[in-house]
Protein backbone atom coordinates (compact mmCIF):
# COMPACT_ATOMS: atom_id res chain seq x y z
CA UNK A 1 0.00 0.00 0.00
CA UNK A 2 1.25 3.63 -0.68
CA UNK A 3 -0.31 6.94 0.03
CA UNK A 4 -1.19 9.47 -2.83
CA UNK A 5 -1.11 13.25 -1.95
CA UNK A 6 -3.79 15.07 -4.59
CA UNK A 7 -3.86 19.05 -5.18
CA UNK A 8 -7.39 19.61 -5.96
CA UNK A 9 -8.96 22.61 -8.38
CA UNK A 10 -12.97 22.90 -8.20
CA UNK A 11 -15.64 25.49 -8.95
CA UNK A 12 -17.65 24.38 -5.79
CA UNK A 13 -21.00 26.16 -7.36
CA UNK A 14 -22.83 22.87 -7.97
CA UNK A 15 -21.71 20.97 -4.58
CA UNK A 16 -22.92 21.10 -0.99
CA UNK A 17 -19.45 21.75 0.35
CA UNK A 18 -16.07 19.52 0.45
CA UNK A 19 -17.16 17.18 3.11
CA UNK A 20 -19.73 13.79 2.35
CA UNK A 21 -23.27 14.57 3.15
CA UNK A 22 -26.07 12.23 2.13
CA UNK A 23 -28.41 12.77 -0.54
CA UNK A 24 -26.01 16.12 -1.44
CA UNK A 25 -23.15 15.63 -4.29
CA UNK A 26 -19.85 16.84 -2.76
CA UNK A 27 -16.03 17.14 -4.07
CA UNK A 28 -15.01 14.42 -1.44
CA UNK A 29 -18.06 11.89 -3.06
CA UNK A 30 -16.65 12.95 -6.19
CA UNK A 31 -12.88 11.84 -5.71
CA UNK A 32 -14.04 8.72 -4.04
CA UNK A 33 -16.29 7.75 -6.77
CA UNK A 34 -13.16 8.65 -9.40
CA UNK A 35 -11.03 6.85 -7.76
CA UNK A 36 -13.00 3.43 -6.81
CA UNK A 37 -13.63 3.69 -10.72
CA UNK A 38 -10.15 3.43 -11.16
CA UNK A 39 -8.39 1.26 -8.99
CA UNK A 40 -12.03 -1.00 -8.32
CA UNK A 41 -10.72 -0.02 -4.63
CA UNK A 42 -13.83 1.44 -2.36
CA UNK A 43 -11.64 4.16 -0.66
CA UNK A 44 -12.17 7.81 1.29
CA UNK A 45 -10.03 10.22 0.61
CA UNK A 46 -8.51 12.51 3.59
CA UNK A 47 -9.41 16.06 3.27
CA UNK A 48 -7.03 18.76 4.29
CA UNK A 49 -9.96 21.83 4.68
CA UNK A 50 -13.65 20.68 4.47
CA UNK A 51 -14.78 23.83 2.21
CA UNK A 52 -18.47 25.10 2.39
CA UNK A 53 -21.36 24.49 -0.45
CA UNK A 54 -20.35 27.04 -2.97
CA UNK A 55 -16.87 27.58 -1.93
CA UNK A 56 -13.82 26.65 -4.55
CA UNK A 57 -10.53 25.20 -4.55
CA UNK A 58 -7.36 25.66 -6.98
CA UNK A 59 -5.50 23.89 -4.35
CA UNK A 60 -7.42 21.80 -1.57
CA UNK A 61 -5.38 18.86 -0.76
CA UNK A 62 -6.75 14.94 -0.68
CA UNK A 63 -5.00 11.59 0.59
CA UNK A 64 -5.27 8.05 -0.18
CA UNK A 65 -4.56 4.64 0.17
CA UNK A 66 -4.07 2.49 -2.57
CA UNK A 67 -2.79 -1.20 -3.63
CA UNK A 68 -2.72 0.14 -7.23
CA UNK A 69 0.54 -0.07 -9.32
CA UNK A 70 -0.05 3.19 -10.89
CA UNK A 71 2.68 5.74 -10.13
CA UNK A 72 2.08 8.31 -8.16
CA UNK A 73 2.66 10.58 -10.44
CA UNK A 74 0.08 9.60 -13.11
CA UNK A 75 -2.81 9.20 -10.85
CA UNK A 76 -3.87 13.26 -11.78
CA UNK A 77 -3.95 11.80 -15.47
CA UNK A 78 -5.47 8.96 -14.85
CA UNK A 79 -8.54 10.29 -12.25
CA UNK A 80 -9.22 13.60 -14.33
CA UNK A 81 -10.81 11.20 -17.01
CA UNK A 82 -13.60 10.10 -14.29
CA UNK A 83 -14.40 13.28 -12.43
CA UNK A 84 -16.70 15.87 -13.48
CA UNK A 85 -15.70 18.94 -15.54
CA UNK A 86 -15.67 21.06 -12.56
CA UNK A 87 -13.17 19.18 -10.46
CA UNK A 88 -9.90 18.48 -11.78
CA UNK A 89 -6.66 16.73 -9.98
CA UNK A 90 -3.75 19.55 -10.55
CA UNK A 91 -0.86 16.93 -8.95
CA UNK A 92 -0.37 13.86 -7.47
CA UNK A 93 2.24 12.77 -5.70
CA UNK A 94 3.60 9.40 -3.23
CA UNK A 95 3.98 11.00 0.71
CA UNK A 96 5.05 8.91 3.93
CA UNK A 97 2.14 6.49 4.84
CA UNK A 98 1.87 8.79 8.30
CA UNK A 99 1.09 11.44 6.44
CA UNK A 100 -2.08 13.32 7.27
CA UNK A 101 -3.07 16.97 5.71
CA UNK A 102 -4.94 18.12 9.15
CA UNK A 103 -2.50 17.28 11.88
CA UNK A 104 0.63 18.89 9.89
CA UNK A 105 2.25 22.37 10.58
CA UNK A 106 0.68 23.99 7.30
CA UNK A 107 0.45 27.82 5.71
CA UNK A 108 -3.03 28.28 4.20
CA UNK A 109 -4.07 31.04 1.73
CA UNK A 110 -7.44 31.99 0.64
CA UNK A 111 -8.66 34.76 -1.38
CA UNK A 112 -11.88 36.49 -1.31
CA UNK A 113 -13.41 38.28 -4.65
CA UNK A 114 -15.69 41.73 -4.60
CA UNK A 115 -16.84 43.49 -7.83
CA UNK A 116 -17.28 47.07 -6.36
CA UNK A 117 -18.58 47.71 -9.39
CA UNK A 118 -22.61 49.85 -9.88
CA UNK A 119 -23.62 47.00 -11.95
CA UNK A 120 -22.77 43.20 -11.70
CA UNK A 121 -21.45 41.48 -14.64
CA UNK A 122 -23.55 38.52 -14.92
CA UNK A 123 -20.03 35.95 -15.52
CA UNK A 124 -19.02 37.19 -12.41
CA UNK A 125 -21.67 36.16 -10.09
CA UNK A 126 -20.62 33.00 -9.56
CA UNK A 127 -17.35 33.94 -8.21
CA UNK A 128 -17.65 36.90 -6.27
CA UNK A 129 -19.61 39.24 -4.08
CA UNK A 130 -21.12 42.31 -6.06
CA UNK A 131 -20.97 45.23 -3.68
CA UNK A 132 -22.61 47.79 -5.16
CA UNK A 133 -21.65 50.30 -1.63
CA UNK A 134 -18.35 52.50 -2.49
CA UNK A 135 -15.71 51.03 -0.45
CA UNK A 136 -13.17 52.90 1.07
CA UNK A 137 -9.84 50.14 0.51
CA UNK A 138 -7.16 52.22 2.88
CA UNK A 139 -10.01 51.79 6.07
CA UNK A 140 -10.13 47.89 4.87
CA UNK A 141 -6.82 47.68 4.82
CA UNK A 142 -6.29 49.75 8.03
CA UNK A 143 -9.02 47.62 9.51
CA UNK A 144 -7.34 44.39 8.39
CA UNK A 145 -4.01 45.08 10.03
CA UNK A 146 -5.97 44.30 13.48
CA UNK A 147 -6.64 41.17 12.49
CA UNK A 148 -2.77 40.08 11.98
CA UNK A 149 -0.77 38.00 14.26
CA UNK A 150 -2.04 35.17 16.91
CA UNK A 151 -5.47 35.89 17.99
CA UNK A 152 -8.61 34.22 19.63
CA UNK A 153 -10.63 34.47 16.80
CA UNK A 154 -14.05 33.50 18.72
CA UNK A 155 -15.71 36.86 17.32
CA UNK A 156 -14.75 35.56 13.56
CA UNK A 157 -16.41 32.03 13.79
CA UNK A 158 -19.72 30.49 13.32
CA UNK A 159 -21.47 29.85 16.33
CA UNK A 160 -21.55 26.21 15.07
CA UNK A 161 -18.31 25.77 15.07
CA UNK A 162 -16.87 22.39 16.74
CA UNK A 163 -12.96 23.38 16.98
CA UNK A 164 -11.34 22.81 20.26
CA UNK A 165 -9.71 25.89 20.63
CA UNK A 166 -10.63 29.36 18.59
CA UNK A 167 -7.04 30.53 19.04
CA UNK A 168 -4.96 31.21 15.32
CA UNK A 169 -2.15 32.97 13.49
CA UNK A 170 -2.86 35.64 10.76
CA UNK A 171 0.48 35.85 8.65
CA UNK A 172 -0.92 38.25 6.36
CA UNK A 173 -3.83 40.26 5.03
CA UNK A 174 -3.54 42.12 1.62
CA UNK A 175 -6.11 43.93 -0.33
CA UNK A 176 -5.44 44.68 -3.86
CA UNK A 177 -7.84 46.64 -6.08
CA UNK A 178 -7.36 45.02 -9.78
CA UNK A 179 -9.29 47.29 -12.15
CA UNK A 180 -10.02 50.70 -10.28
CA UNK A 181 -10.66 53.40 -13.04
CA UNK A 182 -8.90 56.87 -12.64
CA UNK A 183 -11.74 59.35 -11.43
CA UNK A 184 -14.23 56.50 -10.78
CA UNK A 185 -15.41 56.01 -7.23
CA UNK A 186 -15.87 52.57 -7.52
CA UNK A 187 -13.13 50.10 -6.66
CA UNK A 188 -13.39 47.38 -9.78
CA UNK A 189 -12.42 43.87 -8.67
CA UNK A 190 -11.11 43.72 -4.92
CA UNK A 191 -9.01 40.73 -3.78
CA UNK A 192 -8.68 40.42 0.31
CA UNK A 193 -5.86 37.62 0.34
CA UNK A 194 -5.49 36.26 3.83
CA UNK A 195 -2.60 33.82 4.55
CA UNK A 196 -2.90 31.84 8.26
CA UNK A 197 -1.93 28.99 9.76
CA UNK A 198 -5.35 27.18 9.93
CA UNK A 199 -9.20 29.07 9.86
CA UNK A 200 -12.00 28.57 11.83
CA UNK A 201 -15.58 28.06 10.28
CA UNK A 202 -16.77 30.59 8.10
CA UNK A 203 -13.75 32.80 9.57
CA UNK A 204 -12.49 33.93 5.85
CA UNK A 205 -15.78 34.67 4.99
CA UNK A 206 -16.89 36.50 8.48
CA UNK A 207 -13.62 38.61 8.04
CA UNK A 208 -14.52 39.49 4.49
CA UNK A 209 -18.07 40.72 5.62
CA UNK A 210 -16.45 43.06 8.42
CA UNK A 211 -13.93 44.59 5.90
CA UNK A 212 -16.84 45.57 3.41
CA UNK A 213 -18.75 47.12 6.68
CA UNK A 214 -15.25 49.38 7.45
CA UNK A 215 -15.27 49.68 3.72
CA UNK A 216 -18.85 51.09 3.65
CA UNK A 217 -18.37 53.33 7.00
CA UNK A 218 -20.33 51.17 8.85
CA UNK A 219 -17.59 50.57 11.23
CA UNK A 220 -14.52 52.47 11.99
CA UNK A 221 -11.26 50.41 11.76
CA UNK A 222 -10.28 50.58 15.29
CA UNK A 223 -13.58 49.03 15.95
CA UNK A 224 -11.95 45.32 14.62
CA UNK A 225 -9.82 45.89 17.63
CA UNK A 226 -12.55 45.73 19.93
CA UNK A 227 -14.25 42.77 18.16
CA UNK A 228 -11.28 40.74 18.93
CA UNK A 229 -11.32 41.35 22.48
CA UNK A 230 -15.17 40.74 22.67
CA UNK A 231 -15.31 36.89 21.67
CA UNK A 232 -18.46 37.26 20.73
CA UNK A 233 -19.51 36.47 17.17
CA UNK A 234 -22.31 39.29 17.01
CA UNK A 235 -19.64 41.85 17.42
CA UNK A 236 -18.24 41.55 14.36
CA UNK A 237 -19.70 41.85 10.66
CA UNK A 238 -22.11 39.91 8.47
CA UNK A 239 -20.86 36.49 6.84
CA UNK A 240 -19.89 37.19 2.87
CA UNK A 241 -21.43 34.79 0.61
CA UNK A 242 -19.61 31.88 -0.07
CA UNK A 243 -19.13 31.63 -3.94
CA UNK A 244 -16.52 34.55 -3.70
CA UNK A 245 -14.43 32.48 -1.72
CA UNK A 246 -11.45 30.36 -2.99
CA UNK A 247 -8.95 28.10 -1.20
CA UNK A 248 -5.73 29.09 -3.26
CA UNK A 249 -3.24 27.10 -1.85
CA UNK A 250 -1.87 25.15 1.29
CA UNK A 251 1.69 25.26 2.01
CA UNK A 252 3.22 22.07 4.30
């Protein structure tokens, strides 16, 4: 038996989230199904971050165990033939058989899209959050510098959340305006990039809805401070919705 490491790319429009629900079609389902296809081995892959319905990858990561004498290397060749059009295996690779992508020292980077734009563009919608509000980027940005370093997020999860301890590391926040017209008021495509060592549920997504309330004047930035320190998810902004959310990449 070996274990294959997969990099996984999906648009996660048409799927009730990462993790295997019943009577829902999910990426995990999706890989499992590929894969017992291939190898006529009834396997479950390990996920490294169970996503949300709507959410997408370019670089989710997936392990198995196989008997198969396929290299390593070929299984992303040999898989993409049986999975859907909107999941597709970017790399495989052979990793020690203790490996496991949850219970590893990891960097994780996500990236949230906004069109501040005064009319959607219908392509888009899928893939971001259309704000129509005029954002103010230097108070989002000002705002997201709170948010950096080792915190107890409790204020930035979902109530539902079942971690056992709210406490994580912000490496980074960065938000970059893409398409801003000179003269316009409206921002064009916004990307808020946040790098961390692990996230809580919905905390990406939570973080993103607070920045758009600084952005919008709802809040002042200072005020993200004070969420922090209140551990109390109604302090701090609305969730975003989840289709402009994307799991970029996850660094071991």
């Amino acid at each position: 038996m070996k274990r294959i490491k997969l990099t996984v790319s999906y648009d996660g429009t048409n799927y009730s989230g990462w993790q295997i629900q019943p009577n829902a079609p999910t990426i995990e389902a999706e890989l499992d199904k590929a894969i017992a296809s291939l190898t006529g081995e009834n396997v479950h892959v390990i996920g490294a971050s169970r996503t949300d319905a709507g959410v997408h990858g370019k670089g989710n990561v997936a392990v198995f165990d196989t008997g198969s004498t396929i290299p390593a290397d070929r299984f992303s060749y040999a898989l993409n033939r049986y999975l859907p059009e909107d999941i597709q295996i970017q790399k495989s690779e052979e990793v020690d058989k203790d490996f496991h992508p949850r219970h590893c020292d990891t960097k994780k980077t996500y990236e949230y899209k906004i069109s501040n734009t005064e009319f959607y563009l219908p392509q888009e919608r899928r893939y971001s959050w259309h704000v129509q509000a005029k954002l103010d980027l230097e108070k989002m940005q000002e705002a997201a510098n709170y948010l950096i370093g080792e915190h107890d997020f409790k204020s930035f999860a979902s109530v539902h959340t079942q971690a056992e301890t709210t406490i994580r590391t912000i490496y980074s926040i960065e938000l970059i305006s893409k398409d801003k017209k000179e003269g316009k008021d409206y921002q064009g495509e916004i990307i808020i990039r946040v790098k961390g060592n692990g996230f809580l549920y919905n905390m990406v997504r939570i973080i993103a809805g607070t920045l758009v309330g600084v952005g919008k004047g709802r809040f002042e930035p200072q005020y993200v401070k004070e969420m922090l320190e209140a551990l109390d998810r109604t302090k701090a902004g609305e969730t975003a919705p989840p289709q402009g959310l994307t799991l970029v990449e996850i660094q071991y």
